[in-house]
C-alpha atoms as a PDB file:
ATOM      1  CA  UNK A   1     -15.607  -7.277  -0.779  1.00  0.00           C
ATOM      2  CA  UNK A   2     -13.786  -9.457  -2.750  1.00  0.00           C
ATOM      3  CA  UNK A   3     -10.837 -11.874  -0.636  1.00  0.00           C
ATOM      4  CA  UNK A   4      -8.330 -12.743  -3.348  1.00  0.00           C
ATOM      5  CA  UNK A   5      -6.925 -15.734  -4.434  1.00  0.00           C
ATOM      6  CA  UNK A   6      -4.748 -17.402  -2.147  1.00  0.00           C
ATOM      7  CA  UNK A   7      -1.017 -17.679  -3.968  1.00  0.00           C
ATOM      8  CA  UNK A   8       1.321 -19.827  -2.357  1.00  0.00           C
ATOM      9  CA  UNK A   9       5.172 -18.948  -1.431  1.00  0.00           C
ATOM     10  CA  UNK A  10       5.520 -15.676  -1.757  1.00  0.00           C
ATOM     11  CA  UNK A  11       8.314 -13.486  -3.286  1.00  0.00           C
ATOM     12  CA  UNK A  12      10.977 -12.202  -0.689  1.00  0.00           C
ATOM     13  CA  UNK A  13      11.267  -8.743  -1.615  1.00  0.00           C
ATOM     14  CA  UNK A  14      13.892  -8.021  -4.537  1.00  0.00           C
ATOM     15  CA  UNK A  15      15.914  -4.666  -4.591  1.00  0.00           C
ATOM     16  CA  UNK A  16      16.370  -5.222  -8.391  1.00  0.00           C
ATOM     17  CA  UNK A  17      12.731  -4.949  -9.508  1.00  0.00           C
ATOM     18  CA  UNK A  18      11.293  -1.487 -10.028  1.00  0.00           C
ATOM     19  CA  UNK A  19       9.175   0.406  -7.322  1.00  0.00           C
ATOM     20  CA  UNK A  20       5.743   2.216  -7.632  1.00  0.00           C
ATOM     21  CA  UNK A  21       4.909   6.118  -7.779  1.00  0.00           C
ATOM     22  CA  UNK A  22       2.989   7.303  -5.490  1.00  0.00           C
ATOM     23  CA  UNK A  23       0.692  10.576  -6.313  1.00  0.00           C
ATOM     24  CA  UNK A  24      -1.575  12.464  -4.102  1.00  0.00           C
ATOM     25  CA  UNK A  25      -5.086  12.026  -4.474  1.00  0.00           C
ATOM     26  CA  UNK A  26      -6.580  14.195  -1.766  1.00  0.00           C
ATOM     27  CA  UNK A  27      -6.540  15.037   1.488  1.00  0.00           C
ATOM     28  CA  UNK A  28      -8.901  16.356   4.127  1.00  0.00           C
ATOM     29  CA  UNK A  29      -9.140  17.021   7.910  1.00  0.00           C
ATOM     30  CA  UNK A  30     -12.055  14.775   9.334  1.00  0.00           C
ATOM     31  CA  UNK A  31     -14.521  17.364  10.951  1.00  0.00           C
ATOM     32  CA  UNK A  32     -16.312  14.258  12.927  1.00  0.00           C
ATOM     33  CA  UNK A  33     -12.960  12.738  14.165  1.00  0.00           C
ATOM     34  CA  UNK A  34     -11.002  15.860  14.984  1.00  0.00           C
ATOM     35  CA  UNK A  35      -7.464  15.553  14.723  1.00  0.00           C
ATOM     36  CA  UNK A  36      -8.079  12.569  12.226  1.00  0.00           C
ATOM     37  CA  UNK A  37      -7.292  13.002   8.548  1.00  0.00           C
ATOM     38  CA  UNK A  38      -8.446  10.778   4.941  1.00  0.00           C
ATOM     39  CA  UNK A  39      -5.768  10.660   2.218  1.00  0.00           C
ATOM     40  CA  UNK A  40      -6.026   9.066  -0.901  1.00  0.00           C
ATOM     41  CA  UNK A  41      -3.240   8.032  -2.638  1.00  0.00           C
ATOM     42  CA  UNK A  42      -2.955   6.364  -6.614  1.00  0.00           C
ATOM     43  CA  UNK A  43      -0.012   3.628  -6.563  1.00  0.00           C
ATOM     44  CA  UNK A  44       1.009   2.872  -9.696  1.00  0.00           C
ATOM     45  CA  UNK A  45       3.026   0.046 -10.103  1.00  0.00           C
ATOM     46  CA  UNK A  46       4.982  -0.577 -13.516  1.00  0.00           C
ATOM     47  CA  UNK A  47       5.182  -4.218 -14.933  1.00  0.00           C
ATOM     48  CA  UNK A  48       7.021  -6.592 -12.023  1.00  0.00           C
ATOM     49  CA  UNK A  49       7.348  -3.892  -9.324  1.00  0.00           C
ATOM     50  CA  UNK A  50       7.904  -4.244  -6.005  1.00  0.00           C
ATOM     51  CA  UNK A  51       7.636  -2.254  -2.686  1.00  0.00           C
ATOM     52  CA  UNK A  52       9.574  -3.278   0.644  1.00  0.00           C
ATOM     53  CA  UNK A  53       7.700  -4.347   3.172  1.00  0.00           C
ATOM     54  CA  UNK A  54       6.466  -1.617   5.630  1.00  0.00           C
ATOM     55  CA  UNK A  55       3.662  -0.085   7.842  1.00  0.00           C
ATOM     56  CA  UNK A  56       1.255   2.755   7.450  1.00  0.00           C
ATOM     57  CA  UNK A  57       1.892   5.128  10.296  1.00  0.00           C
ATOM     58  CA  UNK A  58      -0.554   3.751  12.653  1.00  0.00           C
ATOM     59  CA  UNK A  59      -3.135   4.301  10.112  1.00  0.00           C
ATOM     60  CA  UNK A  60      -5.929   2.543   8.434  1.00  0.00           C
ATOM     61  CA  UNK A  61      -6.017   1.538   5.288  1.00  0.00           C
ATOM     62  CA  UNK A  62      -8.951   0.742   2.815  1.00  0.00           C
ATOM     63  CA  UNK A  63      -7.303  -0.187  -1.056  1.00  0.00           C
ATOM     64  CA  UNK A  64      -9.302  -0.411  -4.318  1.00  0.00           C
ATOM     65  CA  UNK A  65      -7.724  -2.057  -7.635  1.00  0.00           C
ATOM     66  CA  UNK A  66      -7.940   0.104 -10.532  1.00  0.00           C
ATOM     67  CA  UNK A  67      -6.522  -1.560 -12.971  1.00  0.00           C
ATOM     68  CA  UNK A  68      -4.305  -5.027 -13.354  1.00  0.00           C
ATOM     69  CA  UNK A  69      -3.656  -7.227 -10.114  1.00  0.00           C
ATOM     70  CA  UNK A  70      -1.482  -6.947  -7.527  1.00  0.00           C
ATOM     71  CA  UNK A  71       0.104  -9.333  -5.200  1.00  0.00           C
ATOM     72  CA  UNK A  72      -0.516  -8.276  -1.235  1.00  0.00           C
ATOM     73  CA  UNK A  73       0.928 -10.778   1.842  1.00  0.00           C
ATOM     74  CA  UNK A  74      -0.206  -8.665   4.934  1.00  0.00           C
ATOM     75  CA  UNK A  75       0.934 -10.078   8.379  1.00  0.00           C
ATOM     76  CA  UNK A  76       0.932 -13.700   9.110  1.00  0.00           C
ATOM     77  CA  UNK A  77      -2.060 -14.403   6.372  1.00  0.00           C
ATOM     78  CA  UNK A  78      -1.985 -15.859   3.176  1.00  0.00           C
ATOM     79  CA  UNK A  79      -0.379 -14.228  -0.066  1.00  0.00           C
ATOM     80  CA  UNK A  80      -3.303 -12.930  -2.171  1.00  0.00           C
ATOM     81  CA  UNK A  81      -3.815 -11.917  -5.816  1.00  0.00           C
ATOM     82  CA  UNK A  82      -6.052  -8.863  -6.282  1.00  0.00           C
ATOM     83  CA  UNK A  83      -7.715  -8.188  -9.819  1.00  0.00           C
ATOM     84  CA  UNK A  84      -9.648  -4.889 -10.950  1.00  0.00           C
ATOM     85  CA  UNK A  85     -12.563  -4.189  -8.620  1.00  0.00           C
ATOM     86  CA  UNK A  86     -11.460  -5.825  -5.702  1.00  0.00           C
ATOM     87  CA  UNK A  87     -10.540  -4.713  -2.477  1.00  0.00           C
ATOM     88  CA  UNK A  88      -8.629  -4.952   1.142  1.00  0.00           C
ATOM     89  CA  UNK A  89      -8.054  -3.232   4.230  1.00  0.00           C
ATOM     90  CA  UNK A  90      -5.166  -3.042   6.881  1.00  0.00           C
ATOM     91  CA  UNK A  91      -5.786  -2.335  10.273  1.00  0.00           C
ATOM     92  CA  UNK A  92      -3.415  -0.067  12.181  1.00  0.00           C
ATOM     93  CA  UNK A  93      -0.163  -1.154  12.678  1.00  0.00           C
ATOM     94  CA  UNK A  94      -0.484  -3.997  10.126  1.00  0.00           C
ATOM     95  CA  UNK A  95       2.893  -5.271   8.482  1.00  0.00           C
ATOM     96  CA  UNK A  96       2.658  -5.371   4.829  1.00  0.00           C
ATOM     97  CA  UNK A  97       5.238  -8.200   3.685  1.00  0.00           C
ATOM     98  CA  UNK A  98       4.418  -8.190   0.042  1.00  0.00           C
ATOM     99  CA  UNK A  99       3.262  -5.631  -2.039  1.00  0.00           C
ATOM    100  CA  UNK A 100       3.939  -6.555  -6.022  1.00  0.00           C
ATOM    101  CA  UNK A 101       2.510  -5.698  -9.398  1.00  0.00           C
ATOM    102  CA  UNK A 102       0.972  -9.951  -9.910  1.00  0.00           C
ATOM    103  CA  UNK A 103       2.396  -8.949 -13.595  1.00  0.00           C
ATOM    104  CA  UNK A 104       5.888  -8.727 -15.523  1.00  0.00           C
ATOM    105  CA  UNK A 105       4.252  -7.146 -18.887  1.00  0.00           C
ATOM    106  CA  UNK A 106       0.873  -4.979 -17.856  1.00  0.00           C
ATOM    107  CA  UNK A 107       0.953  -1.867 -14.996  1.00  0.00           C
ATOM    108  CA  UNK A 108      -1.485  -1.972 -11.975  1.00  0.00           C
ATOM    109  CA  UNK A 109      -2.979   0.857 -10.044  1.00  0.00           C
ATOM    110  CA  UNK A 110      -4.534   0.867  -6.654  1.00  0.00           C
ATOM    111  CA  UNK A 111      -6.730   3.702  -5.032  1.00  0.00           C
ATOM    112  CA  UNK A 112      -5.463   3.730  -0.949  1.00  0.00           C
ATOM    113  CA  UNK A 113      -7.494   5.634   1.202  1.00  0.00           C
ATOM    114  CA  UNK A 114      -5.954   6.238   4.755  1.00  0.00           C
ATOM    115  CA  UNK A 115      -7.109   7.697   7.862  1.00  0.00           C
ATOM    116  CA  UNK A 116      -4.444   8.758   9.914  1.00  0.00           C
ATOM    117  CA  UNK A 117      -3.594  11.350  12.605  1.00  0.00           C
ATOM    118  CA  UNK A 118      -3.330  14.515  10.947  1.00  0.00           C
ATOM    119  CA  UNK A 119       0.338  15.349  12.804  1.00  0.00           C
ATOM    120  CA  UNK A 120       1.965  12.325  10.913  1.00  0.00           C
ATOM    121  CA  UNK A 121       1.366  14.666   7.775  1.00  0.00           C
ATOM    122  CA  UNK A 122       1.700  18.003   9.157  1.00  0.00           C
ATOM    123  CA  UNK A 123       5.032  16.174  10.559  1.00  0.00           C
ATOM    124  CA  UNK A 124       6.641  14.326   8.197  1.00  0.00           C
ATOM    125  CA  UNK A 125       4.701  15.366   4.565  1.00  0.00           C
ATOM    126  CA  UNK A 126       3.392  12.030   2.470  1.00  0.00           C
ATOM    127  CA  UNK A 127       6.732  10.382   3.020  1.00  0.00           C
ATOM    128  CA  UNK A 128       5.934   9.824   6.620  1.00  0.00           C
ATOM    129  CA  UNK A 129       2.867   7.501   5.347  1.00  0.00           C
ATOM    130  CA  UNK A 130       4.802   4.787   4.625  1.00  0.00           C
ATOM    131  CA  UNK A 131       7.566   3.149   6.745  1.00  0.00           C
ATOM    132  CA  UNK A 132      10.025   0.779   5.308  1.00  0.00           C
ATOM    133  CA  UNK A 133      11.327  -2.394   7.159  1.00  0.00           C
ATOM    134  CA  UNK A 134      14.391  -1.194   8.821  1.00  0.00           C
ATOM    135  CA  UNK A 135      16.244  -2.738   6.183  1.00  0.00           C
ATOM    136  CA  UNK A 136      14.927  -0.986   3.509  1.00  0.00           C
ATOM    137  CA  UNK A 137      14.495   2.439   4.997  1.00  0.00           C
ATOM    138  CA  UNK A 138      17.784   3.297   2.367  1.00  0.00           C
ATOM    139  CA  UNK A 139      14.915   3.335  -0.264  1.00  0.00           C
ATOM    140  CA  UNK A 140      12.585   5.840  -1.216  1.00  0.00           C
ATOM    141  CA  UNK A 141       9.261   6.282  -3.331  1.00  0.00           C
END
Protein backbone atom coordinates (compact mmCIF):
# COMPACT_ATOMS: atom_id res chain seq x y z
CA UNK A 1 0.00 0.00 0.00
CA UNK A 2 1.45 2.99 -0.95
CA UNK A 3 1.64 6.05 2.14
CA UNK A 4 1.81 9.28 0.16
CA UNK A 5 3.94 12.03 0.25
CA UNK A 6 3.82 14.06 3.18
CA UNK A 7 2.71 17.89 1.99
CA UNK A 8 3.08 20.43 4.46
CA UNK A 9 0.30 23.19 5.51
CA UNK A 10 -2.58 22.21 4.22
CA UNK A 11 -5.42 24.12 2.42
CA UNK A 12 -8.35 25.27 4.77
CA UNK A 13 -11.23 24.31 2.85
CA UNK A 14 -12.42 27.03 0.18
CA UNK A 15 -16.22 27.41 -0.69
CA UNK A 16 -15.11 28.99 -4.04
CA UNK A 17 -13.37 25.97 -5.61
CA UNK A 18 -15.53 23.40 -7.36
CA UNK A 19 -16.75 20.08 -5.66
CA UNK A 20 -16.61 16.40 -6.92
CA UNK A 21 -19.51 14.08 -8.39
CA UNK A 22 -20.13 11.34 -6.83
CA UNK A 23 -21.65 8.17 -8.91
CA UNK A 24 -22.69 4.85 -7.69
CA UNK A 25 -20.58 2.06 -8.32
CA UNK A 26 -22.34 -0.82 -6.63
CA UNK A 27 -23.81 -1.95 -3.82
CA UNK A 28 -24.42 -5.22 -2.03
CA UNK A 29 -25.72 -6.65 1.29
CA UNK A 30 -22.76 -8.62 3.00
CA UNK A 31 -24.17 -12.26 3.42
CA UNK A 32 -21.12 -13.02 6.04
CA UNK A 33 -21.69 -9.76 8.08
CA UNK A 34 -25.46 -9.56 8.10
CA UNK A 35 -26.80 -6.27 8.37
CA UNK A 36 -23.40 -4.94 6.89
CA UNK A 37 -23.31 -3.52 3.38
CA UNK A 38 -20.06 -2.70 0.55
CA UNK A 39 -20.61 0.37 -1.66
CA UNK A 40 -18.42 1.58 -4.13
CA UNK A 41 -18.46 4.88 -5.11
CA UNK A 42 -16.27 6.82 -8.30
CA UNK A 43 -15.34 10.52 -7.04
CA UNK A 44 -14.47 12.51 -9.63
CA UNK A 45 -12.92 15.55 -8.89
CA UNK A 46 -12.54 18.37 -11.67
CA UNK A 47 -9.21 20.42 -11.84
CA UNK A 48 -8.71 22.29 -8.13
CA UNK A 49 -11.78 20.78 -6.40
CA UNK A 50 -12.49 20.58 -3.10
CA UNK A 51 -14.81 18.69 -0.63
CA UNK A 52 -15.60 19.98 3.05
CA UNK A 53 -14.38 18.16 5.55
CA UNK A 54 -16.68 15.33 6.86
CA UNK A 55 -17.16 11.69 8.13
CA UNK A 56 -18.36 8.50 6.58
CA UNK A 57 -21.33 7.36 8.59
CA UNK A 58 -19.53 5.21 10.95
CA UNK A 59 -18.21 3.36 8.08
CA UNK A 60 -15.02 2.07 6.73
CA UNK A 61 -13.41 3.19 4.07
CA UNK A 62 -10.79 1.58 1.65
CA UNK A 63 -9.90 4.37 -1.51
CA UNK A 64 -8.03 3.53 -4.75
CA UNK A 65 -6.62 6.42 -7.17
CA UNK A 66 -7.70 6.05 -10.60
CA UNK A 67 -6.40 8.59 -12.21
CA UNK A 68 -4.40 12.07 -11.22
CA UNK A 69 -3.57 12.75 -7.40
CA UNK A 70 -5.42 13.89 -4.79
CA UNK A 71 -4.65 15.69 -1.66
CA UNK A 72 -6.16 13.72 1.67
CA UNK A 73 -5.40 15.26 5.52
CA UNK A 74 -7.37 12.62 7.64
CA UNK A 75 -7.48 13.34 11.46
CA UNK A 76 -4.56 14.67 13.29
CA UNK A 77 -1.93 13.03 10.58
CA UNK A 78 0.00 14.50 8.03
CA UNK A 79 -1.41 16.03 4.66
CA UNK A 80 -0.67 13.46 1.92
CA UNK A 81 -0.47 13.50 -1.89
CA UNK A 82 -1.91 10.38 -3.55
CA UNK A 83 -0.90 9.53 -7.30
CA UNK A 84 -2.55 6.75 -9.63
CA UNK A 85 -2.30 3.32 -8.00
CA UNK A 86 -2.08 4.25 -4.60
CA UNK A 87 -4.19 3.78 -1.81
CA UNK A 88 -5.71 4.65 1.90
CA UNK A 89 -8.14 3.67 4.33
CA UNK A 90 -10.26 5.45 7.11
CA UNK A 91 -11.34 3.77 10.01
CA UNK A 92 -14.82 4.42 11.37
CA UNK A 93 -15.54 7.59 12.57
CA UNK A 94 -12.39 9.13 11.02
CA UNK A 95 -12.52 13.02 10.27
CA UNK A 96 -11.50 13.77 6.84
CA UNK A 97 -10.05 17.49 6.96
CA UNK A 98 -8.85 17.68 3.42
CA UNK A 99 -10.01 16.12 0.52
CA UNK A 100 -8.65 18.09 -2.86
CA UNK A 101 -7.94 17.32 -6.48
CA UNK A 102 -3.47 17.88 -5.80
CA UNK A 103 -4.17 19.62 -9.42
CA UNK A 104 -5.57 23.06 -10.89
CA UNK A 105 -5.38 21.81 -14.75
CA UNK A 106 -5.87 17.70 -14.86
CA UNK A 107 -9.21 15.76 -13.14
CA UNK A 108 -8.65 12.92 -10.55
CA UNK A 109 -10.79 9.95 -9.80
CA UNK A 110 -10.83 7.74 -6.79
CA UNK A 111 -12.58 4.24 -6.41
CA UNK A 112 -14.13 4.31 -2.43
CA UNK A 113 -15.28 1.21 -1.24
CA UNK A 114 -17.32 1.42 2.10
CA UNK A 115 -18.72 -0.97 4.43
CA UNK A 116 -21.35 0.40 6.34
CA UNK A 117 -24.57 -0.61 8.16
CA UNK A 118 -27.01 -1.28 5.63
CA UNK A 119 -29.87 1.11 7.55
CA UNK A 120 -27.64 4.26 6.91
CA UNK A 121 -28.64 3.55 3.15
CA UNK A 122 -31.95 2.10 3.44
CA UNK A 123 -32.28 5.43 5.73
CA UNK A 124 -30.93 8.19 4.28
CA UNK A 125 -30.08 6.97 0.30
CA UNK A 126 -26.15 7.74 -0.78
CA UNK A 127 -26.44 11.21 0.65
CA UNK A 128 -26.40 9.85 4.12
CA UNK A 129 -22.69 8.45 3.30
CA UNK A 130 -21.13 11.46 3.70
CA UNK A 131 -21.51 14.03 6.54
CA UNK A 132 -20.33 17.52 6.22
CA UNK A 133 -18.65 19.52 9.12
CA UNK A 134 -21.50 21.29 10.67
CA UNK A 135 -20.46 24.21 8.89
CA UNK A 136 -20.73 22.99 5.66
CA UNK A 137 -23.78 20.82 5.93
CA UNK A 138 -25.47 23.99 3.57
CA UNK A 139 -23.55 22.12 0.75
CA UNK A 140 -24.37 19.27 -1.21
CA UNK A 141 -22.71 16.71 -3.74
Amino acid sequence: MEQGRIVEDPPKYDRSRPLASIELAYQYKLPNCPGKSSIGLKVTFPPNASTPPHRHAGASVSVLVLEGAVLNKMNNEPTRVFTKGGSFFEAPGCHHRVSDNYSTTESAVILATLVVDTEVVQKGGLAALTVFDEEYRDIQL
